[in-house]
N, C-alpha and C. Protein backbone atom coordinates (compact mmCIF):
# COMPACT_ATOMS: atom_id res chain seq x y z
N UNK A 1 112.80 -135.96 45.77
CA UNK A 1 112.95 -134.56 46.19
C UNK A 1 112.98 -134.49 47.72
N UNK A 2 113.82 -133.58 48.08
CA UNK A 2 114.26 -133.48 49.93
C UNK A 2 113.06 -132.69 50.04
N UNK A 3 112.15 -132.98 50.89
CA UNK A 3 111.57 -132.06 51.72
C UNK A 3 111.53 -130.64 52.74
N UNK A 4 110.83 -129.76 52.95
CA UNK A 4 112.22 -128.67 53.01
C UNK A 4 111.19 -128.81 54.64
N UNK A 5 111.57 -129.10 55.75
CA UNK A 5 110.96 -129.21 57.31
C UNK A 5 111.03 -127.87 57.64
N UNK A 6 111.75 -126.66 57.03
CA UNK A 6 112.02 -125.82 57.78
C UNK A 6 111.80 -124.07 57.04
N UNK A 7 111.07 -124.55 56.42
CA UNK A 7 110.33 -123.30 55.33
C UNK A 7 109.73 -122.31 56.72
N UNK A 8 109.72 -120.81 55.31
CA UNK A 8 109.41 -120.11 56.50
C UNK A 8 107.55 -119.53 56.90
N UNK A 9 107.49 -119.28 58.18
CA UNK A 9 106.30 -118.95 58.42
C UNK A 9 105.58 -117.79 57.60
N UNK A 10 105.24 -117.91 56.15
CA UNK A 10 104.28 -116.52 55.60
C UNK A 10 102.93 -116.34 55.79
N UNK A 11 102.64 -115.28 55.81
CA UNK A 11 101.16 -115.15 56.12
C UNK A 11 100.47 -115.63 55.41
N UNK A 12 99.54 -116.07 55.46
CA UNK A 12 98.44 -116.67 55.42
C UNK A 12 99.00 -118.03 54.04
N UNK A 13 99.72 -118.39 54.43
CA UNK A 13 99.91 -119.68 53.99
C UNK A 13 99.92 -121.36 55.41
N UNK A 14 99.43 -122.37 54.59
CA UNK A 14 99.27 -122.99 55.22
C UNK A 14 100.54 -124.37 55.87
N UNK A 15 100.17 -124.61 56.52
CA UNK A 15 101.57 -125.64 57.78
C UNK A 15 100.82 -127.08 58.43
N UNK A 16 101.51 -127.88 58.11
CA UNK A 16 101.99 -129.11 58.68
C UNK A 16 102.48 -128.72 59.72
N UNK A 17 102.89 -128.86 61.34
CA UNK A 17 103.70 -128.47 61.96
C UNK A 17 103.65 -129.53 63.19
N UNK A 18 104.89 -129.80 63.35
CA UNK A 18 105.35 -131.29 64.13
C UNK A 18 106.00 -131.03 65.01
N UNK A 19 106.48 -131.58 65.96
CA UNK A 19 107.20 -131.86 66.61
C UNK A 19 107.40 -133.04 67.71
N UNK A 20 108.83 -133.31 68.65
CA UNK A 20 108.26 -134.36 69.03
C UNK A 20 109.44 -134.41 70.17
N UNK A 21 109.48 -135.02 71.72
CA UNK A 21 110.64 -134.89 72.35
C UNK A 21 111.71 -135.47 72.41
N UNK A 22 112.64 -134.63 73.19
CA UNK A 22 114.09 -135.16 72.88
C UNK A 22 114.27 -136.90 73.46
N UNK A 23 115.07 -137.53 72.69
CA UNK A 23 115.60 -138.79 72.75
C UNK A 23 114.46 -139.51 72.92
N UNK A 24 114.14 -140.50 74.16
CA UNK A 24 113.02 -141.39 74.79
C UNK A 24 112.43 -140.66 75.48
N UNK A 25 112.23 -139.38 75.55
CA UNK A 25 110.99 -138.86 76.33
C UNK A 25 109.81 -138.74 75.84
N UNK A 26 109.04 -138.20 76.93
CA UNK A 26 107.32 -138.24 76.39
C UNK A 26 107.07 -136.79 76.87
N UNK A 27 106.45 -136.36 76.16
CA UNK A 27 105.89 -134.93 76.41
C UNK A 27 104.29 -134.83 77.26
N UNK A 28 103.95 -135.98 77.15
CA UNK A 28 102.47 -136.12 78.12
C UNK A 28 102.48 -137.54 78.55
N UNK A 29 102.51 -136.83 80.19
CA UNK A 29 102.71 -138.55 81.24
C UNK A 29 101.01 -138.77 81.86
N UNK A 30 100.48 -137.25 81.70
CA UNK A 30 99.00 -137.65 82.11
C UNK A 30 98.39 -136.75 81.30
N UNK A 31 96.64 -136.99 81.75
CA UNK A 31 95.66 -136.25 81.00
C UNK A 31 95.62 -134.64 80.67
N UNK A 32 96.18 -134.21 82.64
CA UNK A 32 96.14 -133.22 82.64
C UNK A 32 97.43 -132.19 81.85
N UNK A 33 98.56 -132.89 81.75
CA UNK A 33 99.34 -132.48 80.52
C UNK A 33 98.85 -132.07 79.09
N UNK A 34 98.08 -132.76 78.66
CA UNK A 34 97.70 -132.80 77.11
C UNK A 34 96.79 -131.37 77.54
N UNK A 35 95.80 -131.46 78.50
CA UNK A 35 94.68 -130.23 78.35
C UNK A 35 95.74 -128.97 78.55
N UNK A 36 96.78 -129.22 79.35
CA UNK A 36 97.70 -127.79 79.61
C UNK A 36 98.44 -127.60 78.78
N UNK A 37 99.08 -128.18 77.67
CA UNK A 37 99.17 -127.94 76.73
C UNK A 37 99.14 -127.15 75.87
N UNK A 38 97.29 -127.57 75.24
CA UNK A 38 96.30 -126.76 74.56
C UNK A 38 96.18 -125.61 74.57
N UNK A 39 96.33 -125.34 76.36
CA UNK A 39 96.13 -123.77 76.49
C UNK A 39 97.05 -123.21 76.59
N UNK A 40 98.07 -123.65 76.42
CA UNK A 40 99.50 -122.84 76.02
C UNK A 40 99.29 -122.68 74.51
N UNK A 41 98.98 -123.62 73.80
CA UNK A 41 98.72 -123.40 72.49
C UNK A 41 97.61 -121.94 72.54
N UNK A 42 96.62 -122.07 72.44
CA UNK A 42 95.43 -120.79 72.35
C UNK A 42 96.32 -119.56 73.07
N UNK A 43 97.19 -119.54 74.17
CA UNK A 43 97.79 -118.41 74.35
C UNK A 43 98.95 -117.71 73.64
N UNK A 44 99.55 -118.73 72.63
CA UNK A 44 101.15 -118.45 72.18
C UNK A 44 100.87 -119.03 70.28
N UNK A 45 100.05 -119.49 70.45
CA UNK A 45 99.74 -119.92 68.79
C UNK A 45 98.83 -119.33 68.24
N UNK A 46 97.32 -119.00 68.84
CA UNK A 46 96.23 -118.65 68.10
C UNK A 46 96.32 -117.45 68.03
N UNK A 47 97.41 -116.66 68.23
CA UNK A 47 97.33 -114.95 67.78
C UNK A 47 98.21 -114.79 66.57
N UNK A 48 98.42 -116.00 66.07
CA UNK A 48 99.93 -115.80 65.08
C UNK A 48 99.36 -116.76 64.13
N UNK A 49 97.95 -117.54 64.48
CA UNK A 49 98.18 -118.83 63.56
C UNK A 49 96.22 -119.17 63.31
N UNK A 50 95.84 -119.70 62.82
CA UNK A 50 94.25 -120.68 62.44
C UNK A 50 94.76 -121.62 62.74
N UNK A 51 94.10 -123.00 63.54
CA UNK A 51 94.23 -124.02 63.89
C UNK A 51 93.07 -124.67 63.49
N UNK A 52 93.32 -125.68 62.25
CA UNK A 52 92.72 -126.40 61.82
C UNK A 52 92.07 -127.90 62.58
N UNK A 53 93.06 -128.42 62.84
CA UNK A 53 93.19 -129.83 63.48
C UNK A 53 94.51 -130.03 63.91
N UNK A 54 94.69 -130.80 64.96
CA UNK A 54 95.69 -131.52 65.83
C UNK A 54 95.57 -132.84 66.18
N UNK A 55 96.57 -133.27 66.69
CA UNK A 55 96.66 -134.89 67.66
C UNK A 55 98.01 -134.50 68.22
N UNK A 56 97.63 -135.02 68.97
CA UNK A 56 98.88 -134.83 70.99
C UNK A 56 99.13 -136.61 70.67
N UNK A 57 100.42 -136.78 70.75
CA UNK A 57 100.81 -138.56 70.87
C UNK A 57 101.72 -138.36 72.38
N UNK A 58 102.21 -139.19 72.88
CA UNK A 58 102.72 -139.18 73.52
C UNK A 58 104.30 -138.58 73.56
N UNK A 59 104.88 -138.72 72.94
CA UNK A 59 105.84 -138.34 72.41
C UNK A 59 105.81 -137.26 71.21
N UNK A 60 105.13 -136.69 70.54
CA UNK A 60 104.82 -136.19 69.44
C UNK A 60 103.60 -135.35 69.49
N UNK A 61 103.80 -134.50 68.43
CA UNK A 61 102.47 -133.94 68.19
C UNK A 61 102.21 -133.22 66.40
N UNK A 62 101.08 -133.47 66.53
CA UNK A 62 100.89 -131.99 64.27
C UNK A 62 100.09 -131.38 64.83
N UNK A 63 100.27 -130.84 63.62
CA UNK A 63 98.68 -129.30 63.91
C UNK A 63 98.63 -129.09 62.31
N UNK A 64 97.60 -128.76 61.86
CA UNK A 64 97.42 -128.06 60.81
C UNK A 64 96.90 -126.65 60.73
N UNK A 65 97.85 -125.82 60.11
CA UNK A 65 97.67 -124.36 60.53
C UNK A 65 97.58 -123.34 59.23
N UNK A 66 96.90 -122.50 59.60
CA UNK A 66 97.25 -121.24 58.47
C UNK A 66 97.67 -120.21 59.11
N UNK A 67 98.99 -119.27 58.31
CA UNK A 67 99.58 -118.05 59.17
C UNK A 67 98.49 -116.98 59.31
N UNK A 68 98.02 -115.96 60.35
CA UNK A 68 97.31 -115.09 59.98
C UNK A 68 98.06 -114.37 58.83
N UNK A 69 96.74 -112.81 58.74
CA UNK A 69 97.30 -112.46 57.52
C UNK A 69 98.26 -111.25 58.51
N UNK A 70 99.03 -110.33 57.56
CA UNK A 70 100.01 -109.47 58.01
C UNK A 70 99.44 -108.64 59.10
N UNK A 71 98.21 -108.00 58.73
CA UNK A 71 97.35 -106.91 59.57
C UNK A 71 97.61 -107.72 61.13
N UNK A 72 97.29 -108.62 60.93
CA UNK A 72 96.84 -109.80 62.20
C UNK A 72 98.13 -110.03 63.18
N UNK A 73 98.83 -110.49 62.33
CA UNK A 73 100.29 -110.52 63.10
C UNK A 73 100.68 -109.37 63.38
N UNK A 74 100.41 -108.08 63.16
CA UNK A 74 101.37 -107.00 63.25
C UNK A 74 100.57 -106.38 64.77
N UNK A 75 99.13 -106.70 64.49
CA UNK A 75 98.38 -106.58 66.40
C UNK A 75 98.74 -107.67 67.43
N UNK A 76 98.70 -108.87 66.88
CA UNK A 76 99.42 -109.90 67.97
C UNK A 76 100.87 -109.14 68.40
N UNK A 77 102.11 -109.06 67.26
CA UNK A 77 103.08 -108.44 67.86
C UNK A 77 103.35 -106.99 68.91
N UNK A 78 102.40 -106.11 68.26
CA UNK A 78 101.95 -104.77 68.98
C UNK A 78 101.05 -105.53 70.11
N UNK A 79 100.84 -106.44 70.87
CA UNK A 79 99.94 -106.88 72.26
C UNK A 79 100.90 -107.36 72.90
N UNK A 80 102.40 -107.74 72.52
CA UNK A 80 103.45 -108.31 73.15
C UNK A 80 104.08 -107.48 73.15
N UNK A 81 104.32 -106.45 72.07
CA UNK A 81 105.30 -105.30 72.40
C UNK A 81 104.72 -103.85 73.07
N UNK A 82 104.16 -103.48 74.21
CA UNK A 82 103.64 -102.35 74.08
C UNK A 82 104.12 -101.43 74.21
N UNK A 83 105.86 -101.79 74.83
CA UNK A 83 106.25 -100.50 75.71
C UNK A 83 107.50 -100.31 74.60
N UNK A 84 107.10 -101.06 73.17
CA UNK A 84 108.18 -100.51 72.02
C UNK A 84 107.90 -100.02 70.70
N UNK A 85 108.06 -99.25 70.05
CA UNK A 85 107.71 -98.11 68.79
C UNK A 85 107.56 -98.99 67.71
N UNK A 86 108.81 -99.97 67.78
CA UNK A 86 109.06 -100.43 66.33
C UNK A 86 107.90 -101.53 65.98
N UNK A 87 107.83 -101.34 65.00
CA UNK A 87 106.65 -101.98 64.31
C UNK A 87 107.25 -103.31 63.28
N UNK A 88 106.32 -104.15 63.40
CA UNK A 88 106.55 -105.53 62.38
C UNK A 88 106.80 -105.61 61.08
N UNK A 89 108.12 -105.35 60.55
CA UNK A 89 107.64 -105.63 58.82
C UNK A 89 107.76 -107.08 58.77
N UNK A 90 107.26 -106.81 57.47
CA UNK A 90 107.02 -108.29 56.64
C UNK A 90 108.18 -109.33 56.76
N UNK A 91 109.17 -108.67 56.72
CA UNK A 91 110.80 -109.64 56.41
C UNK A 91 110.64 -110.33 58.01
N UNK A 92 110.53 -109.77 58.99
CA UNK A 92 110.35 -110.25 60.48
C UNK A 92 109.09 -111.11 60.82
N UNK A 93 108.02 -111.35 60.40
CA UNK A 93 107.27 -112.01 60.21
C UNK A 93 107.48 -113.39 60.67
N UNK A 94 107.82 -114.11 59.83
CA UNK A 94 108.54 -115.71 59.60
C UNK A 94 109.11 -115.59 61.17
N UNK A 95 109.91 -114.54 61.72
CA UNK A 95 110.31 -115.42 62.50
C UNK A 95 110.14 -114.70 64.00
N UNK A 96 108.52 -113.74 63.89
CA UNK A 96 107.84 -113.96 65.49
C UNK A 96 107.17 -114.84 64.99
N UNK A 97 106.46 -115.44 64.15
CA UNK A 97 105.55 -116.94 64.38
C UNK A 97 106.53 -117.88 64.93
N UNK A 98 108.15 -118.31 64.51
CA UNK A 98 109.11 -119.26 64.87
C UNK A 98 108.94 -119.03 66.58
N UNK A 99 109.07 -117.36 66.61
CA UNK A 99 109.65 -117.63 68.53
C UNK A 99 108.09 -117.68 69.25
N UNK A 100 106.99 -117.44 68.41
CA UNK A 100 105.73 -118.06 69.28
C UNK A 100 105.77 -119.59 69.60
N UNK A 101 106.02 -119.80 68.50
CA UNK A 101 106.28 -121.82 68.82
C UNK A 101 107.71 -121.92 69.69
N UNK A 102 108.47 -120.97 69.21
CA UNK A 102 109.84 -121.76 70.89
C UNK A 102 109.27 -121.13 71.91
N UNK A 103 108.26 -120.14 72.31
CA UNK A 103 107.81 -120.05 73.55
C UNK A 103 106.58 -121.10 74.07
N UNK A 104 106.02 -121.46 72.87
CA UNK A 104 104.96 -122.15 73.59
C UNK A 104 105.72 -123.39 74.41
N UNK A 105 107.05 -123.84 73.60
CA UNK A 105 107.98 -124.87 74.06
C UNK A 105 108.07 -124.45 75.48
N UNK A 106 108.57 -123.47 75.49
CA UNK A 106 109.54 -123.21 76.74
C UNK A 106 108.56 -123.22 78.16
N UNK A 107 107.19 -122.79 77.26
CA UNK A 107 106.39 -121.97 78.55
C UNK A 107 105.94 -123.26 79.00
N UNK A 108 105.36 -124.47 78.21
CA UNK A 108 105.24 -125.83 78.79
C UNK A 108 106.35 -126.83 79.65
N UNK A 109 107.45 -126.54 78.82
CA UNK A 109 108.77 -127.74 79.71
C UNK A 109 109.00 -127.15 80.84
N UNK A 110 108.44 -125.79 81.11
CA UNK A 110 109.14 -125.09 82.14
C UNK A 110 107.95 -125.89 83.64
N UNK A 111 106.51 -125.52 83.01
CA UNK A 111 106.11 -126.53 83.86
C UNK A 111 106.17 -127.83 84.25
N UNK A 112 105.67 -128.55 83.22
CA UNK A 112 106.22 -129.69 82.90
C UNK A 112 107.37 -130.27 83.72
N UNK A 113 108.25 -129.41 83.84
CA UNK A 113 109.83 -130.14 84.55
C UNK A 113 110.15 -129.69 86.17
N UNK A 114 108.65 -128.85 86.28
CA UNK A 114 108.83 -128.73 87.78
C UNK A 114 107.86 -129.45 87.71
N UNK A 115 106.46 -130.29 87.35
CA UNK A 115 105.76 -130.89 87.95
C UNK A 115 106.32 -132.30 88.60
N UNK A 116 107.47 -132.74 87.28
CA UNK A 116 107.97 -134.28 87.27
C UNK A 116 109.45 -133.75 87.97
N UNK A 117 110.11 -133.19 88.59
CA UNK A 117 111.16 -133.15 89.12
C UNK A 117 112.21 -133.14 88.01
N UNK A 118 111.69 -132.70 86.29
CA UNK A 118 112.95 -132.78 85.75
C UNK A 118 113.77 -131.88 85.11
N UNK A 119 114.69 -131.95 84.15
CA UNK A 119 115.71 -130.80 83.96
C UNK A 119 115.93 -130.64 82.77
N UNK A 120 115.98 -129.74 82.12
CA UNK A 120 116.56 -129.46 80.55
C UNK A 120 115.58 -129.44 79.58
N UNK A 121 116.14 -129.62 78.40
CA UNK A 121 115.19 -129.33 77.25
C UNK A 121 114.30 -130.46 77.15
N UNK A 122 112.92 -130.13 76.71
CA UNK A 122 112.13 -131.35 76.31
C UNK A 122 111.64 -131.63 75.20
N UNK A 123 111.63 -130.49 74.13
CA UNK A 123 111.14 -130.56 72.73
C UNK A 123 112.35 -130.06 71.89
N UNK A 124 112.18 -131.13 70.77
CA UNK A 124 113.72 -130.88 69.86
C UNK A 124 113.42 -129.41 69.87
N UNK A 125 114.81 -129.34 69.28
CA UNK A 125 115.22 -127.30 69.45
C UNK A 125 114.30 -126.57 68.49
N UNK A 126 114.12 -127.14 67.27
CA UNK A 126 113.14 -126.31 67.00
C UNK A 126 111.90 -126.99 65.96
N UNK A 127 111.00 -126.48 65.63
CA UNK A 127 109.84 -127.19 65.42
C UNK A 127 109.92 -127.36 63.58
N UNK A 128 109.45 -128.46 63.55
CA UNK A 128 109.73 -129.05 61.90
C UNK A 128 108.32 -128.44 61.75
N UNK A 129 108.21 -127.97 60.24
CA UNK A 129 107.02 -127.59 59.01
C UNK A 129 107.08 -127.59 57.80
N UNK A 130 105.97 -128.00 57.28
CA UNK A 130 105.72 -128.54 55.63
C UNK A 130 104.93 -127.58 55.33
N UNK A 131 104.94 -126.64 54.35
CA UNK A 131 103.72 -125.86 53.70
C UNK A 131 103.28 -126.90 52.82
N UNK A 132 101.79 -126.85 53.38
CA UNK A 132 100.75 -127.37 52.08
C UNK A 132 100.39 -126.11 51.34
N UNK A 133 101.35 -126.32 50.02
CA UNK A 133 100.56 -125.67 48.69
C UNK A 133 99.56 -125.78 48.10
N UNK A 134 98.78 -126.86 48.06
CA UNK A 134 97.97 -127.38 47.06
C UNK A 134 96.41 -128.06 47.87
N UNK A 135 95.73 -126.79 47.93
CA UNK A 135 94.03 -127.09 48.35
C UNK A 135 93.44 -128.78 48.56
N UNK A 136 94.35 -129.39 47.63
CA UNK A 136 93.59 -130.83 47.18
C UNK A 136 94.21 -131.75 47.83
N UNK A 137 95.55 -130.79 48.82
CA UNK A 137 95.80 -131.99 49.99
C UNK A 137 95.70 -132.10 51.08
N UNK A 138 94.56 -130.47 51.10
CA UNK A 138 93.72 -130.43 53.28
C UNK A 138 93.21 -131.50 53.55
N UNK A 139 92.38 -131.97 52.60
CA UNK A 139 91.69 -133.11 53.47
C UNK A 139 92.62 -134.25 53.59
N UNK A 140 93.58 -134.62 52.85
CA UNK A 140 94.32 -135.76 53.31
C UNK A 140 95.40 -135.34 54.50
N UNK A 141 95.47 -134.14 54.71
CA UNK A 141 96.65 -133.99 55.69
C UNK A 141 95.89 -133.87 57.14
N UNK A 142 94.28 -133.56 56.96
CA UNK A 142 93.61 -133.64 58.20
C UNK A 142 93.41 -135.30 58.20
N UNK A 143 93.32 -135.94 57.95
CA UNK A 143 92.69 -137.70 57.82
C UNK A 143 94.29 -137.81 58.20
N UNK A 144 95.27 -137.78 57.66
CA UNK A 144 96.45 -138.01 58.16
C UNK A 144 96.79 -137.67 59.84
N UNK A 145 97.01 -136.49 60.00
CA UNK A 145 96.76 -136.29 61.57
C UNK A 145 96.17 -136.83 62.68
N UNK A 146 94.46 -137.30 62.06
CA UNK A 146 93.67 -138.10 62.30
C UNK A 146 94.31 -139.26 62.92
N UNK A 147 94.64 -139.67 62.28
CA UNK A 147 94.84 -141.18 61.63
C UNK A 147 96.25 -141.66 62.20
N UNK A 148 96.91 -140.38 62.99
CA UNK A 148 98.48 -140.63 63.47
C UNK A 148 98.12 -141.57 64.68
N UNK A 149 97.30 -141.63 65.39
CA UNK A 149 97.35 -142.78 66.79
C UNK A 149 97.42 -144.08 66.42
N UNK A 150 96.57 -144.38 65.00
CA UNK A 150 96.39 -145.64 64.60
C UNK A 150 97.99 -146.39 63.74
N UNK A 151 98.72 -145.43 63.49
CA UNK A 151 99.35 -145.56 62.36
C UNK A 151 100.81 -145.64 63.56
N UNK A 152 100.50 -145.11 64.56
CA UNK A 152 101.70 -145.40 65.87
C UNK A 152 101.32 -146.87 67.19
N UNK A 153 100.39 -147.64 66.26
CA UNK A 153 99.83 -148.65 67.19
C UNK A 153 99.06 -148.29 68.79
N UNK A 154 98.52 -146.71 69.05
CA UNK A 154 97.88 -146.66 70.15
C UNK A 154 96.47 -146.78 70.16
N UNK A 155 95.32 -146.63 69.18
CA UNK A 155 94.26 -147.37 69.25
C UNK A 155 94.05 -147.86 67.76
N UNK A 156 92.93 -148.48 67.74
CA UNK A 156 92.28 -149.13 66.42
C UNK A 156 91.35 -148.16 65.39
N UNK A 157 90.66 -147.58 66.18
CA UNK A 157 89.93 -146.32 65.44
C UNK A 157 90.53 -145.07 65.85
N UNK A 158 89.99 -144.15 64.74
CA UNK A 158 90.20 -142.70 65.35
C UNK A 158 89.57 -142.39 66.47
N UNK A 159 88.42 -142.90 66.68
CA UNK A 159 87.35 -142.41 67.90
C UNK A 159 88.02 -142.35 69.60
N UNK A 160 88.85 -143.48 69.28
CA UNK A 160 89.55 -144.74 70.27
C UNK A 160 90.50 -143.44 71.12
N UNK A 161 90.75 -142.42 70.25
CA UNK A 161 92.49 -141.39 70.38
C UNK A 161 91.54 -140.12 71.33
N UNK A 162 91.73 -139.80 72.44
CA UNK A 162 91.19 -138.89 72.81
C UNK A 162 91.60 -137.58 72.31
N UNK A 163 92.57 -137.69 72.02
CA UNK A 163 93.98 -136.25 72.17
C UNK A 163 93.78 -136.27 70.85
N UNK A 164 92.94 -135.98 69.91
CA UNK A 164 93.21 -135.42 68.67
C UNK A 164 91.94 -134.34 68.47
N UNK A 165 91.50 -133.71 67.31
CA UNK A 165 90.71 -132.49 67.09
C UNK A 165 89.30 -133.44 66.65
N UNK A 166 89.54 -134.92 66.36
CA UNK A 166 88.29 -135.07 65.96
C UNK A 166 86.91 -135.18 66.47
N UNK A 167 86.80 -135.59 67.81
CA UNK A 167 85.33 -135.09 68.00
C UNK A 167 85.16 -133.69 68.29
N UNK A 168 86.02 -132.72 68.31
CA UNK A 168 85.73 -131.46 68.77
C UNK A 168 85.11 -130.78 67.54
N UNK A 169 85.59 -131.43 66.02
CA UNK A 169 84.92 -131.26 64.66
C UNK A 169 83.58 -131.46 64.34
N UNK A 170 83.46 -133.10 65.39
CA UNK A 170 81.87 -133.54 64.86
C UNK A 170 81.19 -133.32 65.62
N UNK A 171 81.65 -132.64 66.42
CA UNK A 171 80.22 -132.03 67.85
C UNK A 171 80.06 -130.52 67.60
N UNK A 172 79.06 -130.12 68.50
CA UNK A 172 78.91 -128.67 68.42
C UNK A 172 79.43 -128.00 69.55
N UNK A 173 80.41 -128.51 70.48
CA UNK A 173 80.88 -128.20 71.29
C UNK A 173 81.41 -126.50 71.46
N UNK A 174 82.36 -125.92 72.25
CA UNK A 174 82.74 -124.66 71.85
C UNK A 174 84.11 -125.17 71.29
N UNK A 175 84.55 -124.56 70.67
CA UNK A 175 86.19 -125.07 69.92
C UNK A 175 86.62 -123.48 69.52
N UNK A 176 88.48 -123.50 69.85
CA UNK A 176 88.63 -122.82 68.89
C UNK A 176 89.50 -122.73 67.79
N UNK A 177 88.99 -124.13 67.23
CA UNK A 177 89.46 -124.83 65.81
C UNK A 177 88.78 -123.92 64.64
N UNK A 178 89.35 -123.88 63.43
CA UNK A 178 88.70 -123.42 62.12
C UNK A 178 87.70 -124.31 61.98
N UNK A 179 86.78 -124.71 62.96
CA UNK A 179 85.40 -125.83 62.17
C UNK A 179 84.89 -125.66 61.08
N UNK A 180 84.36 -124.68 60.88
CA UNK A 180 83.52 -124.81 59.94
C UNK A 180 84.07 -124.60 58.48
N UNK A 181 85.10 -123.84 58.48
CA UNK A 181 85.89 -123.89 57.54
C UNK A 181 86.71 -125.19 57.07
N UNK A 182 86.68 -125.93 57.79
CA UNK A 182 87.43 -127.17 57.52
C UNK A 182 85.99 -128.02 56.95
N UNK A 183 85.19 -127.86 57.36
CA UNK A 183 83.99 -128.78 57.25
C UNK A 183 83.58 -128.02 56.17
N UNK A 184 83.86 -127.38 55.32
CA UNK A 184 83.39 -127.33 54.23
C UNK A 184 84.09 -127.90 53.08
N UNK A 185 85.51 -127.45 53.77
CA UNK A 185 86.36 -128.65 52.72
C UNK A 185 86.14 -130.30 52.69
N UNK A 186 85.76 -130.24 53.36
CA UNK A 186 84.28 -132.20 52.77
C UNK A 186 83.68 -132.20 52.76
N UNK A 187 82.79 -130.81 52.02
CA UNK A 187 81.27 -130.65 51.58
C UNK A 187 80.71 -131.00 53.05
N UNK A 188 80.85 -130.86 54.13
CA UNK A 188 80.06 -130.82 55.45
C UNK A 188 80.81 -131.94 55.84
N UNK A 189 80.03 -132.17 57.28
CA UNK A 189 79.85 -133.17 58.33
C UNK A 189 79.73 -134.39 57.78
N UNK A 190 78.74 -134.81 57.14
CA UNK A 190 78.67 -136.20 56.44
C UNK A 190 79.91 -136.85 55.52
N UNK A 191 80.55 -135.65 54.62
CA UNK A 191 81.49 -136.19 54.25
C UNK A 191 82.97 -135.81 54.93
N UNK A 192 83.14 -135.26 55.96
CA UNK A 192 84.03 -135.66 56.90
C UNK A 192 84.06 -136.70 57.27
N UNK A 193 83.05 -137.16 58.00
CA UNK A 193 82.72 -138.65 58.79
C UNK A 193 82.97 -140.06 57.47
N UNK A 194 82.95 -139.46 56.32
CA UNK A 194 82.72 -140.91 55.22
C UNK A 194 84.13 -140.48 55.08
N UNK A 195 85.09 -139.51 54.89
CA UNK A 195 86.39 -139.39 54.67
C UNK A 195 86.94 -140.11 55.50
N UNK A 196 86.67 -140.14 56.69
CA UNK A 196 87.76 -140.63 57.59
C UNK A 196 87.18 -142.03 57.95
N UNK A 197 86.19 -142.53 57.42
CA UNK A 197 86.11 -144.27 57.28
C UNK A 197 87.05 -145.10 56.31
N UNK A 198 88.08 -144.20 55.84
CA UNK A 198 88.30 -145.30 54.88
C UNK A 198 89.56 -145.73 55.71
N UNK A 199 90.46 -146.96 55.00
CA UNK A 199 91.41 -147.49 55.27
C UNK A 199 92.63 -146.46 56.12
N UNK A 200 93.47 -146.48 57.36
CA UNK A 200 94.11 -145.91 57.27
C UNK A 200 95.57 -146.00 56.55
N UNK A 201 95.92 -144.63 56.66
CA UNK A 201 97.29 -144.47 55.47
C UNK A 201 97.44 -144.22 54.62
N UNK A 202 98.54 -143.13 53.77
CA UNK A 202 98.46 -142.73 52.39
C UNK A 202 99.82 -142.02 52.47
N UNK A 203 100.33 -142.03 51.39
CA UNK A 203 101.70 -141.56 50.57
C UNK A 203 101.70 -139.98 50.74
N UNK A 204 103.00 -139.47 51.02
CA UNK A 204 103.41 -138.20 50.82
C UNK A 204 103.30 -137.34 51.96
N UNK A 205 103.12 -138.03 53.35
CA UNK A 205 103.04 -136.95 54.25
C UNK A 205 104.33 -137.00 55.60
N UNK A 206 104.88 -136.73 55.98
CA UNK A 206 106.28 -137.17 56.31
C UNK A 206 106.13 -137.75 58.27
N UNK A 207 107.06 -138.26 58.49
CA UNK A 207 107.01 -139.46 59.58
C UNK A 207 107.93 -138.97 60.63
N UNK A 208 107.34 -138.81 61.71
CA UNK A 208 108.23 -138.41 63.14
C UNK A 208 108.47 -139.29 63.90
């Protein structure tokens, strides 16, 4: 069965969501890239989206997300639209979450390409997503994410990957990840930490 990368954004359903840059480029040449990033993310994603877990690769990136629900999106859109009447239906939905993700694009390469002196597009045109249907495959699609540095030969453990969501999970740090909600889907902390000891790798989650 073809996988469908390009399903649409409904509320409160949940996303795989990838992407990765054009040809041989890298989307993070230093540290301070990956943290500026992020906060393009929390400004252009977290009003449209729950952010479960992530990993930043060099070239690449996932997130695991849930759409808000309608109420939610229809105040994010009314905080971007103020000086217009028309209001959000449902059918339009799907695709202000799409142009939140081509802005978060735009609003990063735009820096990004004046910091490095460069020109043009930097993230394919538009962003690939998988709805996870099925409850019984969060935890493997977070261990998957996890598990993307090891599985691209950049460290040996998860611990090893700075740029991913996992210690921001096992600390009490401030985050503004779905923690605790995710940490219940492995009966807590303890069985997060025993989930993600096992072997890496597993079937059915798709390859950038």
């Amino acid at each position: 069965m073809i996988q469908d990368y390009y399903s649409d954004f409904i509320p409160e359903h949940y996303f795989h969501v990838f992407n990765r840059a054009v040809g041989t480029d890298k989307l993070f040449l230093q540290n301070e890239n990956y943290q500026f990033f992020l906060s393009r993310v929390k400004d252009h994603i977290l009003p449209v989206a729950d952010l479960f877990c992530y990993n930043l690769l060099p070239n690449h990136f996932h997130f695991f997300i849930r759409i808000k629900t309608e109420d939610e999106l229809r105040i994010a859109y009314s905080l971007k639209h103020i000086n217009k009447t028309n209001k959000l239906g449902l059918e339009q939905m799907p695709n202000f979450v799409l142009q939140q993700w081509s802005n978060l694009f735009n609003s990063y390469a735009k820096s990004f390409n004046k910091i490095f002196g460069r020109k043009g597009r930097l993230f394919m045109e538009s962003v690939k997503r998988s709805e996870i249907k099925n409850p019984d495959y969060f935890n493997a699609i977070v261990y998957y994410i996890h598990t993307n540095a090891i599985h691209h030969g950049l460290c040996n453990k998860i611990k090893d990957w700075q740029y991913s969501s996992y210690y921001k999970i096992i600390s009490d740090s401030e985050t503004f990840l779905k923690r605790d909600e995710l940490l219940d889907w492995f009966g807590g902390i303890k069985g997060f930490s025993k989930f993600h000891k096992q072997p890496p790798g597993f079937s059915g989650t798709p390859e950038v």
